[in-house]
Structure formats: C-alpha cells, structure tokens
N, C-alpha and C. Protein backbone atom coordinates (compact mmCIF):
# COMPACT_ATOMS: atom_id res chain seq x y z
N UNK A 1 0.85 -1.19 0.00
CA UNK A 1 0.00 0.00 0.00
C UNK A 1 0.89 1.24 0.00
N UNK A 2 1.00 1.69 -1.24
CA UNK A 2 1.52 3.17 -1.16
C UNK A 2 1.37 4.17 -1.08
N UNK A 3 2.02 5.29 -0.34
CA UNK A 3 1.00 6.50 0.01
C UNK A 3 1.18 7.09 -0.93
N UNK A 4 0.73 8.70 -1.06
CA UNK A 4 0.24 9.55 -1.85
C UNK A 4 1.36 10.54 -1.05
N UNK A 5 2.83 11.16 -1.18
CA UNK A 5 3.12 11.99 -0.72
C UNK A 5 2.74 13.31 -1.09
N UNK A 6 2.09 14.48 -0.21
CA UNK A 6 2.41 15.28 -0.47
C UNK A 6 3.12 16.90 0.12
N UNK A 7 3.22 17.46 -0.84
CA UNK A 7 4.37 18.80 0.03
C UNK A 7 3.82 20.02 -0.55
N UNK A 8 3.94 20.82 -0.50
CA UNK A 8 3.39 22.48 -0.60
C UNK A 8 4.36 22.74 -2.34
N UNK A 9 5.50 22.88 -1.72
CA UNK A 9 6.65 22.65 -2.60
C UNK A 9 7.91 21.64 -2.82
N UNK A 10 8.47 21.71 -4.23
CA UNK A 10 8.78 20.85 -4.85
C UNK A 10 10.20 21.12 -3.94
N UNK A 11 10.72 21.90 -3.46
CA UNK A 11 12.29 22.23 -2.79
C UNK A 11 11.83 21.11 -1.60
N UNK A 12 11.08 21.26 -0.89
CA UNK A 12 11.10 20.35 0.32
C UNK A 12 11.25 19.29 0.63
N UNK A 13 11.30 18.56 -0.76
CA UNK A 13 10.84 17.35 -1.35
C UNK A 13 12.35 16.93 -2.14
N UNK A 14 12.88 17.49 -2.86
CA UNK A 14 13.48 18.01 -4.02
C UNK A 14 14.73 15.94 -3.47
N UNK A 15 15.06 16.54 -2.83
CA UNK A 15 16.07 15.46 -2.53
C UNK A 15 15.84 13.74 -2.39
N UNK A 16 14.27 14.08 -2.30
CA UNK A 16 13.77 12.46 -2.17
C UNK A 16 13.11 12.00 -3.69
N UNK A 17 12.89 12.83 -4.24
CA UNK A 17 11.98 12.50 -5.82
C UNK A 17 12.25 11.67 -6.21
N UNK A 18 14.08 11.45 -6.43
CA UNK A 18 15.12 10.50 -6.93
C UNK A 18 14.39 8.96 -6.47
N UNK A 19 14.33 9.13 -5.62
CA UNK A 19 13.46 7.60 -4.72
C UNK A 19 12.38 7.06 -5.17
N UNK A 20 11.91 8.18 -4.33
CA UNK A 20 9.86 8.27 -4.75
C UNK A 20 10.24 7.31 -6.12
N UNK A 21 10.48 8.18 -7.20
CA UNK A 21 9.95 7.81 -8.52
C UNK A 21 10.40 6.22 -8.93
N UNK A 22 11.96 5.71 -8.37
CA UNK A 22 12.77 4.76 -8.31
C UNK A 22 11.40 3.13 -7.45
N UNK A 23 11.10 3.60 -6.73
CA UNK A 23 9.67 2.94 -5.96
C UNK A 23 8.19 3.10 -6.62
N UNK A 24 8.52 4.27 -7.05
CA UNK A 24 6.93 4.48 -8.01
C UNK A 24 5.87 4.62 -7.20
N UNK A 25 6.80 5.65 -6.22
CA UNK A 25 5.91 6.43 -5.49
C UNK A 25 4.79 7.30 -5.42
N UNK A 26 3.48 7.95 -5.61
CA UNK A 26 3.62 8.69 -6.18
C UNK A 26 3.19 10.53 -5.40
N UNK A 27 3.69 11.50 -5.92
CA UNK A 27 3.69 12.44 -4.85
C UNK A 27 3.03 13.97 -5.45
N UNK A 28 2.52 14.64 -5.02
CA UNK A 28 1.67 15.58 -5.41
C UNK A 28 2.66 16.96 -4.66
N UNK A 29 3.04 17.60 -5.75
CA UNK A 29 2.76 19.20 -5.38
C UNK A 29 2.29 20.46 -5.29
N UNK A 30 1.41 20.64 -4.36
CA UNK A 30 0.31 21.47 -4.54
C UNK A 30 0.47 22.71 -4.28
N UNK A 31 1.45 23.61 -4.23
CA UNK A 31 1.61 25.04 -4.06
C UNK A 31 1.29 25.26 -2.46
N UNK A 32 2.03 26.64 -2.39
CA UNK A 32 1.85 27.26 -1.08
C UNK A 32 -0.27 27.47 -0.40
N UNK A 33 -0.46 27.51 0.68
CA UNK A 33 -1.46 28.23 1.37
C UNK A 33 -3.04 26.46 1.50
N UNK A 34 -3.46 26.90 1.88
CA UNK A 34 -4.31 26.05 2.25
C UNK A 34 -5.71 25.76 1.06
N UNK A 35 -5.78 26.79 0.20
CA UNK A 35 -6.59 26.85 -0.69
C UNK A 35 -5.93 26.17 -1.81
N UNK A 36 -4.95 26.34 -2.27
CA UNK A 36 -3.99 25.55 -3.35
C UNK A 36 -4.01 24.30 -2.87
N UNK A 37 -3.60 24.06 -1.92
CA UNK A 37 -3.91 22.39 -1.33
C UNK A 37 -4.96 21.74 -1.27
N UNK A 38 -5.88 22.56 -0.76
CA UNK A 38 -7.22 21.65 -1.27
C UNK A 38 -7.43 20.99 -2.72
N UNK A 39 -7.71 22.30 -2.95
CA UNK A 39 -7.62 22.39 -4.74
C UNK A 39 -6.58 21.20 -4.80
N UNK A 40 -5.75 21.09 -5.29
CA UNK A 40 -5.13 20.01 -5.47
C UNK A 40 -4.55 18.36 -5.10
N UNK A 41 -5.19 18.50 -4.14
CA UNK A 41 -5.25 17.64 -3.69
C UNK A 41 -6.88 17.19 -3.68
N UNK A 42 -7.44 17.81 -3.40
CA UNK A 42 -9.02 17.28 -4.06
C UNK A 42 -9.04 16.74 -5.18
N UNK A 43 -8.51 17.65 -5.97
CA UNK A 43 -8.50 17.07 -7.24
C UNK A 43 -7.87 15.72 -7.96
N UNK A 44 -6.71 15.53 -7.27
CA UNK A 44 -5.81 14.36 -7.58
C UNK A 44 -6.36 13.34 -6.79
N UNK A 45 -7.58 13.46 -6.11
CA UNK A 45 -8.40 12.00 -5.37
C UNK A 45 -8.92 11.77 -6.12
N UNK A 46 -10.00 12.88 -6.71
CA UNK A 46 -11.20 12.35 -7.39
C UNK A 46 -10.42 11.69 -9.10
N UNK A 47 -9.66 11.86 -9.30
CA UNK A 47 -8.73 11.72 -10.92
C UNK A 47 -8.02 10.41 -10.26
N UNK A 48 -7.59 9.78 -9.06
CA UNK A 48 -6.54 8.50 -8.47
C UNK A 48 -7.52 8.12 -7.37
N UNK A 49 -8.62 7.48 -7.93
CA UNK A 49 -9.09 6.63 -6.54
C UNK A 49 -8.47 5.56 -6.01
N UNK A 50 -7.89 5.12 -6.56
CA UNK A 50 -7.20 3.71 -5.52
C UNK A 50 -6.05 4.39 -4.64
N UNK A 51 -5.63 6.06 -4.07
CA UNK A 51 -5.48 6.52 -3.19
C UNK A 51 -5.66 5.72 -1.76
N UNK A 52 -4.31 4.76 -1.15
CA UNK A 52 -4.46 4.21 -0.27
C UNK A 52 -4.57 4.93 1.04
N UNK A 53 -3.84 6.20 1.03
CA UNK A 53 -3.18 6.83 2.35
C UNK A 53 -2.54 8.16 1.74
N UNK A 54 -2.20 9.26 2.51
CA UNK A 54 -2.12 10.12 2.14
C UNK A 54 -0.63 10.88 3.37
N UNK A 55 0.32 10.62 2.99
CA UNK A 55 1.68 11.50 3.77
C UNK A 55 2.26 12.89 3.59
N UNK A 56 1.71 13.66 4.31
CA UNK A 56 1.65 15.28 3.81
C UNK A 56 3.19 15.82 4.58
N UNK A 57 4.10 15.80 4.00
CA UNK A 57 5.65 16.40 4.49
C UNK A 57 5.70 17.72 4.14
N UNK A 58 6.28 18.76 5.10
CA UNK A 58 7.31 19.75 4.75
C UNK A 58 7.76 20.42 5.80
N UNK A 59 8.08 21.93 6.03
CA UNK A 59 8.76 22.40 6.78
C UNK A 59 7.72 23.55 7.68
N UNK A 60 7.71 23.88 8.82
CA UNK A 60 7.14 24.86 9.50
C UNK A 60 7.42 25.30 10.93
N UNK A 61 6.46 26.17 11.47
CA UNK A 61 7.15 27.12 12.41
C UNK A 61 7.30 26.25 13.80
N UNK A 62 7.81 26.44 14.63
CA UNK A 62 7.23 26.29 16.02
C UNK A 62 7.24 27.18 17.06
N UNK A 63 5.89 27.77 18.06
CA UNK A 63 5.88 28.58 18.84
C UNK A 63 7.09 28.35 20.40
N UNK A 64 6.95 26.50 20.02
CA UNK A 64 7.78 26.33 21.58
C UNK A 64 9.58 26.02 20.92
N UNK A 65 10.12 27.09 21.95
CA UNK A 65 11.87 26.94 21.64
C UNK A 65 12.56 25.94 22.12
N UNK A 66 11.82 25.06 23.00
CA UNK A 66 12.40 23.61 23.55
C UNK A 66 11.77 22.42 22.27
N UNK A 67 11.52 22.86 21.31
CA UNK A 67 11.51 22.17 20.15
C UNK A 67 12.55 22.17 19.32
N UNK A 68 13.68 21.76 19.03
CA UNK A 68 14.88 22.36 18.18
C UNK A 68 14.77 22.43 16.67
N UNK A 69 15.05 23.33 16.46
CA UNK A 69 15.39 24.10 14.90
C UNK A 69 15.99 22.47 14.55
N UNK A 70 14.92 22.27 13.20
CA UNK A 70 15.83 21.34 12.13
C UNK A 70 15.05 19.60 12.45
N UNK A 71 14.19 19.93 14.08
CA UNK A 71 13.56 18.50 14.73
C UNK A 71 12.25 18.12 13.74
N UNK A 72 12.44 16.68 13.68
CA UNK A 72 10.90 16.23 12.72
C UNK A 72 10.10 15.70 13.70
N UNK A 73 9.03 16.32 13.67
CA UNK A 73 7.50 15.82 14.00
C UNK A 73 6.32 15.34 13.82
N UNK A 74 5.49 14.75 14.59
CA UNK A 74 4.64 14.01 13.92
C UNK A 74 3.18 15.00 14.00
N UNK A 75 2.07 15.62 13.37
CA UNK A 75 1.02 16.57 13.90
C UNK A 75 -0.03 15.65 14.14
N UNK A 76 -0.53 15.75 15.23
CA UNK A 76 -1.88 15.11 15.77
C UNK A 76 -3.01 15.30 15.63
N UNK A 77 -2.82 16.99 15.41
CA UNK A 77 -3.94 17.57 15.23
C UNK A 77 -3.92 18.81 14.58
N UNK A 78 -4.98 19.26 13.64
CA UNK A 78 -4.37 20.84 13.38
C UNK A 78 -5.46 21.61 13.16
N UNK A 79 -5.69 22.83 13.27
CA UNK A 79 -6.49 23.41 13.23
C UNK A 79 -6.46 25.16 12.35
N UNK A 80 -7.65 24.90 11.68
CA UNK A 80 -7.62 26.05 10.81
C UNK A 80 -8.00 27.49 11.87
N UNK A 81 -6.59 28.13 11.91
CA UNK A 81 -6.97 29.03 13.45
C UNK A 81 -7.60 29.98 12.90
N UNK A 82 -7.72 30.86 11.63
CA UNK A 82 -8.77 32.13 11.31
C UNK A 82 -10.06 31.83 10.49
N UNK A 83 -10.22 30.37 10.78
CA UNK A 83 -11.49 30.27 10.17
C UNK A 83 -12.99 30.56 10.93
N UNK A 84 -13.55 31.68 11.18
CA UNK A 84 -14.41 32.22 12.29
C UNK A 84 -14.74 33.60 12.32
N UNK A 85 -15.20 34.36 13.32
CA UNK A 85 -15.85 35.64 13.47
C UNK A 85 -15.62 36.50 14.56
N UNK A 86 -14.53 37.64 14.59
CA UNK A 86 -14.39 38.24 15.46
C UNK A 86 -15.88 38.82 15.99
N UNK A 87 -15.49 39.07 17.88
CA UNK A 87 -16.58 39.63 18.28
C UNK A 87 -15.68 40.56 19.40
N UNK A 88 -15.50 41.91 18.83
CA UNK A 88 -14.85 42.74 19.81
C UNK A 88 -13.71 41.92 19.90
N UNK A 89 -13.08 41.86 21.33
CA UNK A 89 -11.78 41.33 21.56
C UNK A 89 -11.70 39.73 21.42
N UNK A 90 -12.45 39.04 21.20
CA UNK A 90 -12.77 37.44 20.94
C UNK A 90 -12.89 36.82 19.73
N UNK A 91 -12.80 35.99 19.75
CA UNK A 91 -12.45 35.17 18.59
C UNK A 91 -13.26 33.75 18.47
N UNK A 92 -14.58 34.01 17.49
CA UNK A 92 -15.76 33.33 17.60
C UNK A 92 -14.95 31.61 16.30
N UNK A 93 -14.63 30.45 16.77
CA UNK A 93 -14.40 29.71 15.58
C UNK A 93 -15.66 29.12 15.09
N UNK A 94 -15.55 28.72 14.11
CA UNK A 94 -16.80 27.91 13.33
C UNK A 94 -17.09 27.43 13.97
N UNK A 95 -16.85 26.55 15.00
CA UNK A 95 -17.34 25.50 15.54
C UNK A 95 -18.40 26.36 16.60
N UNK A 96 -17.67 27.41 17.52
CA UNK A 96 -18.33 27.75 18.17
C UNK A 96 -20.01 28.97 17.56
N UNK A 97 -19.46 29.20 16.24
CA UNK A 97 -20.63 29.59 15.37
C UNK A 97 -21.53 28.42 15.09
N UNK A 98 -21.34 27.40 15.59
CA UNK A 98 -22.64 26.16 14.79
C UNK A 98 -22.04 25.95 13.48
N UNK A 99 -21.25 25.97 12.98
CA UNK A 99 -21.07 25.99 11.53
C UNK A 99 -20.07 24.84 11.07
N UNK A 100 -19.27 23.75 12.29
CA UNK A 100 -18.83 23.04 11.65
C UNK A 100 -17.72 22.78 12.60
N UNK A 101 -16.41 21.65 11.92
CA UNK A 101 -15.38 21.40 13.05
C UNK A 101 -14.32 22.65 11.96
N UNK A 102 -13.12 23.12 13.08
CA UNK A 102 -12.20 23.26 12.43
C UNK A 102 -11.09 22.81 12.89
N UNK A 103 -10.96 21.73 13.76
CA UNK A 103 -9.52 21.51 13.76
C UNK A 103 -10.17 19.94 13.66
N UNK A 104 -8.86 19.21 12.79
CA UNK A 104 -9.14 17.74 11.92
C UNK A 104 -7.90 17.17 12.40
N UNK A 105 -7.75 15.71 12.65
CA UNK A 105 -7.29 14.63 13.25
C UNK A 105 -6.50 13.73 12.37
N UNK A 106 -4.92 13.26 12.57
CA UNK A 106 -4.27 12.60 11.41
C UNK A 106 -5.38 11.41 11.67
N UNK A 107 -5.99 10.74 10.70
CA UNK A 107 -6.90 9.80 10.12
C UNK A 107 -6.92 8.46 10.27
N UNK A 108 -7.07 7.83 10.71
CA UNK A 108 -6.98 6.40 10.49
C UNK A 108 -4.93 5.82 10.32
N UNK A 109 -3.90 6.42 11.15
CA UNK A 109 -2.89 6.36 10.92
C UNK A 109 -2.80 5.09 10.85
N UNK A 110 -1.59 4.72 10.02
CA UNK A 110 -1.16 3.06 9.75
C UNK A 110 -0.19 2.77 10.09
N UNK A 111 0.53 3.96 10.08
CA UNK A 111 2.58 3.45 10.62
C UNK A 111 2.50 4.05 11.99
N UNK A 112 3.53 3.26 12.59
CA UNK A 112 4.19 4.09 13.43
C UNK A 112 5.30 4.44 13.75
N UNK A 113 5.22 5.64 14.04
CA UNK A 113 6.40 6.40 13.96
C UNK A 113 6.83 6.87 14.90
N UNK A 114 8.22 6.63 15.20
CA UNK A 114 8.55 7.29 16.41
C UNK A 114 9.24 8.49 16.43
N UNK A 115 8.59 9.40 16.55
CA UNK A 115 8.39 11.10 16.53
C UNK A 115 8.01 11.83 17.91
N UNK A 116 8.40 12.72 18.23
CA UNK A 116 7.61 13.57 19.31
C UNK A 116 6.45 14.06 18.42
N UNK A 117 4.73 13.97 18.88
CA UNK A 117 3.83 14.72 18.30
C UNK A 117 3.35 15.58 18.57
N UNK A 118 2.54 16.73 18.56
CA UNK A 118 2.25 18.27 18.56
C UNK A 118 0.74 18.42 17.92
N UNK A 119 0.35 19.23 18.39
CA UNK A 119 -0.87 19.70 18.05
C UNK A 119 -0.28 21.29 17.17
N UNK A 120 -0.84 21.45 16.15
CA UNK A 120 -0.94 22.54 14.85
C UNK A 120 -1.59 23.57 14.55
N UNK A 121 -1.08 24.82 13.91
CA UNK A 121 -2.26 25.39 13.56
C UNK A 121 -2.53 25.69 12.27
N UNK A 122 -2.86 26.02 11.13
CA UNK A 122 -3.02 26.12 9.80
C UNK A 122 -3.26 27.68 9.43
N UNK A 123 -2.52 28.48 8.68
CA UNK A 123 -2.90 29.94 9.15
C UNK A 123 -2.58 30.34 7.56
N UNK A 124 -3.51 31.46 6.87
CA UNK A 124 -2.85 32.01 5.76
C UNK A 124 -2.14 32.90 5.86
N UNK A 125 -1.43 33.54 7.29
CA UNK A 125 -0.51 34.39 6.83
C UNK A 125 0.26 34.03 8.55
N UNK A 126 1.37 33.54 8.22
CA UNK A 126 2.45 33.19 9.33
C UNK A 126 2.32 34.68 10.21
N UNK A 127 2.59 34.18 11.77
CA UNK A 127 2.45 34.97 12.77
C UNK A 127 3.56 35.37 12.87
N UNK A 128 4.01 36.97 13.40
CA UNK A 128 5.66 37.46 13.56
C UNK A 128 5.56 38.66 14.06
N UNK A 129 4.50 38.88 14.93
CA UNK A 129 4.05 40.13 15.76
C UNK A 129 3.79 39.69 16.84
N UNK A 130 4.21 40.04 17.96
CA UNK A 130 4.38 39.35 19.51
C UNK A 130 3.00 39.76 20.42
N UNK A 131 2.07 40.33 19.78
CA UNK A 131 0.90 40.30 20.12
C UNK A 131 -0.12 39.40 20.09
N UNK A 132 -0.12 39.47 18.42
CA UNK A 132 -0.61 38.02 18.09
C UNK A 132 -0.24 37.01 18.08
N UNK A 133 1.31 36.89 18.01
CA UNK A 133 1.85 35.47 18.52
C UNK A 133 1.18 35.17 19.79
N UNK A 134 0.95 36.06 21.05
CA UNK A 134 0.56 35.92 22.11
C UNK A 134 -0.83 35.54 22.61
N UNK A 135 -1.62 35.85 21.21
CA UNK A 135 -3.19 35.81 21.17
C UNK A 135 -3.44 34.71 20.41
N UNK A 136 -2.35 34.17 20.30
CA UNK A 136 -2.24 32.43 19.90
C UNK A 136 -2.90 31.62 20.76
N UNK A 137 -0.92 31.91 21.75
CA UNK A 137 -1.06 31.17 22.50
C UNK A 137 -2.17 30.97 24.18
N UNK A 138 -2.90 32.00 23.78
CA UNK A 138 -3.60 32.51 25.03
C UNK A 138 -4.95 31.58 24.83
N UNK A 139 -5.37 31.90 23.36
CA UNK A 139 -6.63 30.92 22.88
C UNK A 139 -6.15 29.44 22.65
N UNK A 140 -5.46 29.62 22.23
CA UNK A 140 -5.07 27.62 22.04
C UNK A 140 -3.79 27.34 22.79
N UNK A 141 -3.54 27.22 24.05
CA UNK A 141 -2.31 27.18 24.74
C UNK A 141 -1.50 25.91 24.43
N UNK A 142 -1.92 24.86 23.89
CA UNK A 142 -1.38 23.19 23.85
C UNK A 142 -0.66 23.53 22.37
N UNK A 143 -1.14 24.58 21.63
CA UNK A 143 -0.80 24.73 19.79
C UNK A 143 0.57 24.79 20.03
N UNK A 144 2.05 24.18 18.98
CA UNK A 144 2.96 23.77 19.37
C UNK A 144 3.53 24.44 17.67
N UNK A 145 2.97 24.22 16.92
CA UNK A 145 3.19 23.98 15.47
C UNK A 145 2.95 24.94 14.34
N UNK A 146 3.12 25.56 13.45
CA UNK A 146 2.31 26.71 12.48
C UNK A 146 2.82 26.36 10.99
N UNK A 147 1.81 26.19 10.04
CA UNK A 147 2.10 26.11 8.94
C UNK A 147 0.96 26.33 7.81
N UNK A 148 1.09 26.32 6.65
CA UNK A 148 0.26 27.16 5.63
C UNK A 148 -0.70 25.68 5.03
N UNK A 149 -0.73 24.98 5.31
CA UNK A 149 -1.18 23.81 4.60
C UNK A 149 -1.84 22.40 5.13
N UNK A 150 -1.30 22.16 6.33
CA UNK A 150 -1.83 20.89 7.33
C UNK A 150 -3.37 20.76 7.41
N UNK A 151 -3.80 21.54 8.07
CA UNK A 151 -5.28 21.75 7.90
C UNK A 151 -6.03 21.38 7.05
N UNK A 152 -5.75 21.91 5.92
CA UNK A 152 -6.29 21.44 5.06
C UNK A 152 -6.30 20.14 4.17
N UNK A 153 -4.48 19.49 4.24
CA UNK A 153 -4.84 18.15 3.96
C UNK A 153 -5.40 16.82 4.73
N UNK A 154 -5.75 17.34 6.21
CA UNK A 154 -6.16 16.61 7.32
C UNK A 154 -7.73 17.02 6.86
N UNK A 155 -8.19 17.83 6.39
CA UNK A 155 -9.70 17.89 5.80
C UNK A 155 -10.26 17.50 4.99
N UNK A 156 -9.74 17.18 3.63
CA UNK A 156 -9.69 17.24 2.67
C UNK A 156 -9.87 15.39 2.66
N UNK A 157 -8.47 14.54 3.52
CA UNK A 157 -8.88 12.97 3.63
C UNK A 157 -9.77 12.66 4.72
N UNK A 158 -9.90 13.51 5.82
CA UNK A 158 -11.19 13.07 6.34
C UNK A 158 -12.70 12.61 5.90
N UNK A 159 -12.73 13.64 4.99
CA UNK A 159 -14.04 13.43 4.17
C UNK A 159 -13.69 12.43 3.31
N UNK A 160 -12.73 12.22 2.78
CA UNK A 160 -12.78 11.09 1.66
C UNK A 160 -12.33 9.90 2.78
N UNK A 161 -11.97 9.64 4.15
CA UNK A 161 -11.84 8.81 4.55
C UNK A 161 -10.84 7.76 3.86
N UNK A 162 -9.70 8.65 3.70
CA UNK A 162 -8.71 8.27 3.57
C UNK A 162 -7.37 8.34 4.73
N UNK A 163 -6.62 7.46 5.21
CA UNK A 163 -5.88 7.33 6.31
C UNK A 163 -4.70 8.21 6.09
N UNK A 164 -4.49 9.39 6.75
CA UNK A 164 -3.63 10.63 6.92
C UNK A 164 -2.64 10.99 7.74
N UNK A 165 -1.83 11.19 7.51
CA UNK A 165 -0.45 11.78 8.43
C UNK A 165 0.16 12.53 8.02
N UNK A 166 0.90 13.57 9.33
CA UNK A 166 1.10 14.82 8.76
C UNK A 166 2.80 14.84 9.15
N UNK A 167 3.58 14.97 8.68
CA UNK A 167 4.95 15.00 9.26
C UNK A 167 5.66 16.47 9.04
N UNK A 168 6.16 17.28 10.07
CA UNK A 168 7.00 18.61 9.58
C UNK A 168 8.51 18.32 10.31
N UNK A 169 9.73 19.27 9.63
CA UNK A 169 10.42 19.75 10.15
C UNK A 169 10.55 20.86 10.32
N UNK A 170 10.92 21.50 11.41
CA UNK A 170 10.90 22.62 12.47
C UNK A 170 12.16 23.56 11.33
N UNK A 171 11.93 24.79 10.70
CA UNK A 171 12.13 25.62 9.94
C UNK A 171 13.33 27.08 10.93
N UNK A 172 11.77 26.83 11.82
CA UNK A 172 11.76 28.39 12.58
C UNK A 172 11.25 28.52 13.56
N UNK A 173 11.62 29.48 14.38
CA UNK A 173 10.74 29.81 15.43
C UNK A 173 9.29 30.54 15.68
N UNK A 174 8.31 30.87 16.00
CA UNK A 174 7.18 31.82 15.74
C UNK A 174 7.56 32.50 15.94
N UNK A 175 8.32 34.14 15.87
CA UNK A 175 8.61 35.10 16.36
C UNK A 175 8.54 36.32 15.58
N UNK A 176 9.15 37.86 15.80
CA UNK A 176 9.21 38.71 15.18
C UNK A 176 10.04 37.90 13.55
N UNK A 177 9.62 38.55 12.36
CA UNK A 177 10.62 38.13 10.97
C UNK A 177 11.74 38.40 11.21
N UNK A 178 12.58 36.94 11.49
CA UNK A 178 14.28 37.18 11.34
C UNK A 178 14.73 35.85 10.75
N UNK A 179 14.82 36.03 9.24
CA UNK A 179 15.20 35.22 8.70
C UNK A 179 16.71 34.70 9.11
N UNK A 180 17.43 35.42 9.45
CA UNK A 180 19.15 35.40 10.09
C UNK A 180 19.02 34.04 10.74
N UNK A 181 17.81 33.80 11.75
CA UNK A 181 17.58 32.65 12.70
C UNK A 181 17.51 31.70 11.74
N UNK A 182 16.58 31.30 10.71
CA UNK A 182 15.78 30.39 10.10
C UNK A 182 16.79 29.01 9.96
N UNK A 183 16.41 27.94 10.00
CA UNK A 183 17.42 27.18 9.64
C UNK A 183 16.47 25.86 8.71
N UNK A 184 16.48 26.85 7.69
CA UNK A 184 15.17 26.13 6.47
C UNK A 184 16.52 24.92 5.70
N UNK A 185 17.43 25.03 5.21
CA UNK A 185 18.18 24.14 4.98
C UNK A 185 18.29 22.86 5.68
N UNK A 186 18.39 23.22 6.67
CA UNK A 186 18.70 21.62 8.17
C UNK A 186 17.54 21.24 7.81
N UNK A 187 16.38 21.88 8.03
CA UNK A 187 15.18 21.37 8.72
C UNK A 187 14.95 20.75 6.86
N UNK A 188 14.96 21.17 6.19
CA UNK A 188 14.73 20.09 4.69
C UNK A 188 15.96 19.15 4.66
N UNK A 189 17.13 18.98 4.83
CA UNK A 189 17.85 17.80 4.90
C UNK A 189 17.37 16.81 5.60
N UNK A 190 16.88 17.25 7.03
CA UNK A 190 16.18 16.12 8.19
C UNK A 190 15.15 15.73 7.66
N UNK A 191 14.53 16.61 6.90
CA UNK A 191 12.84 16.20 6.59
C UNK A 191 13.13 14.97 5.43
N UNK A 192 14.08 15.38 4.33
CA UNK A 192 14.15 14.00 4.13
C UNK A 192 14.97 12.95 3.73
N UNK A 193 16.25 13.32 4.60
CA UNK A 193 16.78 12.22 5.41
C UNK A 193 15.70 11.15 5.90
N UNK A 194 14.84 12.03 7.33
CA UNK A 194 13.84 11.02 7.74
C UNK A 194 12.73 10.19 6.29
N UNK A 195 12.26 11.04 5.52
CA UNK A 195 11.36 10.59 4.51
C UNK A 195 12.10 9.44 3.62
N UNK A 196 13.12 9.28 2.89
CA UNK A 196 14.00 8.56 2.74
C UNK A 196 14.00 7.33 3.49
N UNK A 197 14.53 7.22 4.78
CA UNK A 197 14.66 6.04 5.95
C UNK A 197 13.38 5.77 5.63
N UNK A 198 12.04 6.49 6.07
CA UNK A 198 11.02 5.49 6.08
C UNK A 198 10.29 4.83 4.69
N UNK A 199 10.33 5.38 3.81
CA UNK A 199 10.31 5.02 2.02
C UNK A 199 11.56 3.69 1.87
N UNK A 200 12.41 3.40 2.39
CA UNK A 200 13.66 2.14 2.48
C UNK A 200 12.98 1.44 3.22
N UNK A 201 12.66 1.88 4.39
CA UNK A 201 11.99 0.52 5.48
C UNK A 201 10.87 0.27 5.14
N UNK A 202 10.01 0.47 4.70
CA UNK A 202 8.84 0.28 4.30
C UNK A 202 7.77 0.06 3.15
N UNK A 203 9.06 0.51 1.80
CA UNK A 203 8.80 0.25 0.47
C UNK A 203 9.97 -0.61 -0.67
C-alpha cells in the first residue's frame, strides 16, 4: 500500500523524488497556502481513486523553543486558526458559530512512527508580531506547530476517509521576521533524510 506523498513545494521534497519515482511512489505538489492544497489535492483523489493513504511532508514554524530548529514531528492535530468571526476582543471559531469542526485529526494512521507529536495550527498568513503570537497562545495554549497547509490536507482525507499523516520539520521559530535565525536548509535535509529512511523501510 503506497501512500500519496504530499508537500506544498517541490524544494522540500526536491532530494527524495530520486526515490519516490525509483519505488513508483507517487507524490503531489500542490503550491503554497491552504486553498492551493485543497484544490489540489481534491482534485488528484477524485482523478486516483485507488489513493491508499495520504503522507503530507514539509517544513514549519514552532511557537515552543524547547523544540529544536531542524527536529521532525509528527502533527496530531491541526487546526484552521482564522477560520471564524471576530466579536470585539474574541475570537468566535466555526465551531463555536454552529457551523462546523475546524480543527481535523491525522486519520486512520497506519505506521508508526517514532516522533515527538504536537498539536498545529493552519494559518494564511504566518504569525511574527508578539501580540498576536501571544493571542495564539492565550486561545489555544497546547498549539505547538504553524504552517500554511496541514489543515487542510487533514480535511480534505477526512471526508474522503482516507488514512492521513502529517509529518513537519521545524524551519523556525514563531517570532518577530528574522530570517538570520531560520534554519530552512537543516530542517529540509532532516525532513528527508527522515522521509527517505522510512520510504527504504517500508517500500
């Protein structure tokens, strides 16, 4: 049973393709933000139904600094954090509007992996203002994780009830923009270094 990898972008990935394709893997790249991912990845279900499983890799933030720059993780959970209705100083989510869930569950997982796991958040525009970084963590205090895309592929196989997992490496920190910090290189060597090891052990 082979999964369906996919990544935002083709750089994140870039070093494992060689494999993937060598296994006849096969892997989807669906562009930056959570709307491109749907989109594309919706689309490549309904066009590949025998879609066994679905492995969504790449790189993203983390709010906690006892997470190390460059560490791979497993997401448990993630949640689309601006999907909802301000009310004055509060922050109404869909769910609490009657209108639906927004945070979605890796799926029916099949492997296991031994990872530290984290709960996520899914955001269209990365946090880097220490206010709202703070009005994060104040509403969702357990959120560990930030990235442009999780969310949505944890939504997207729920409904099709397809078995999902989300794997990142740690990029960056949530903080003011200081790319100087970033350590986007490491954290894509680890990402798939690890992706690699488990594509050998398992395919």
């Amino acid at each position: 049973m082979k999964p369906l990898i996919v990544a935002a972008t083709r750089f994140e990935i870039e070093d494992s393709i060689p494999l993937l394709e060598e296994k006849q893997i096969p892997y989807l790249i669906t562009g930056i933000g959570m709307t491109a991912t749907a989109y594309a990845l919706g689309k490549t279900l309904a066009t590949t139904p025998a879609t066994s499983a679905v492995l969504n890799v790449g790189i993203a933030g983390s709010f906690d600094k006892n997470i190390s720059l460059g560490e791979v993780v497993s997401i448990r959970s993630d949640t689309f954090y601006e999907l909802g209705a301000e009310d004055g100083d509060n922050f109404l989510s869909i769910a609490d509007l009657g209108f639906g869930k927004y945070t979605y569950e890796a799926n029916q997982v099949i492997w296991d992996f031994n990872l530290p796991t984290f709960e996520a958040i899914t955001v269209n525009k990365v946090h880097g203002n220490f206010h709202s970084i703070q009005k994060v963590l104040d509403q969702i205090p357990t959120i560990k994780i930030e990235s442009m895309e999780g969310a949505a592929v944890f939504y997207v196989c729920a409904l099709e009830n397809i078995p999902c997992v989300q794997i990142r490496s740690i990029s960056n920190y949530v903080e003011r923009r200081n790319k100087s910090a970033w350590k986007i290189d490491l954290a894509i060597s680890n990402l798939n270094k690890w992706l690699q090891k488990f594509i050998e052990e398992n395919y």
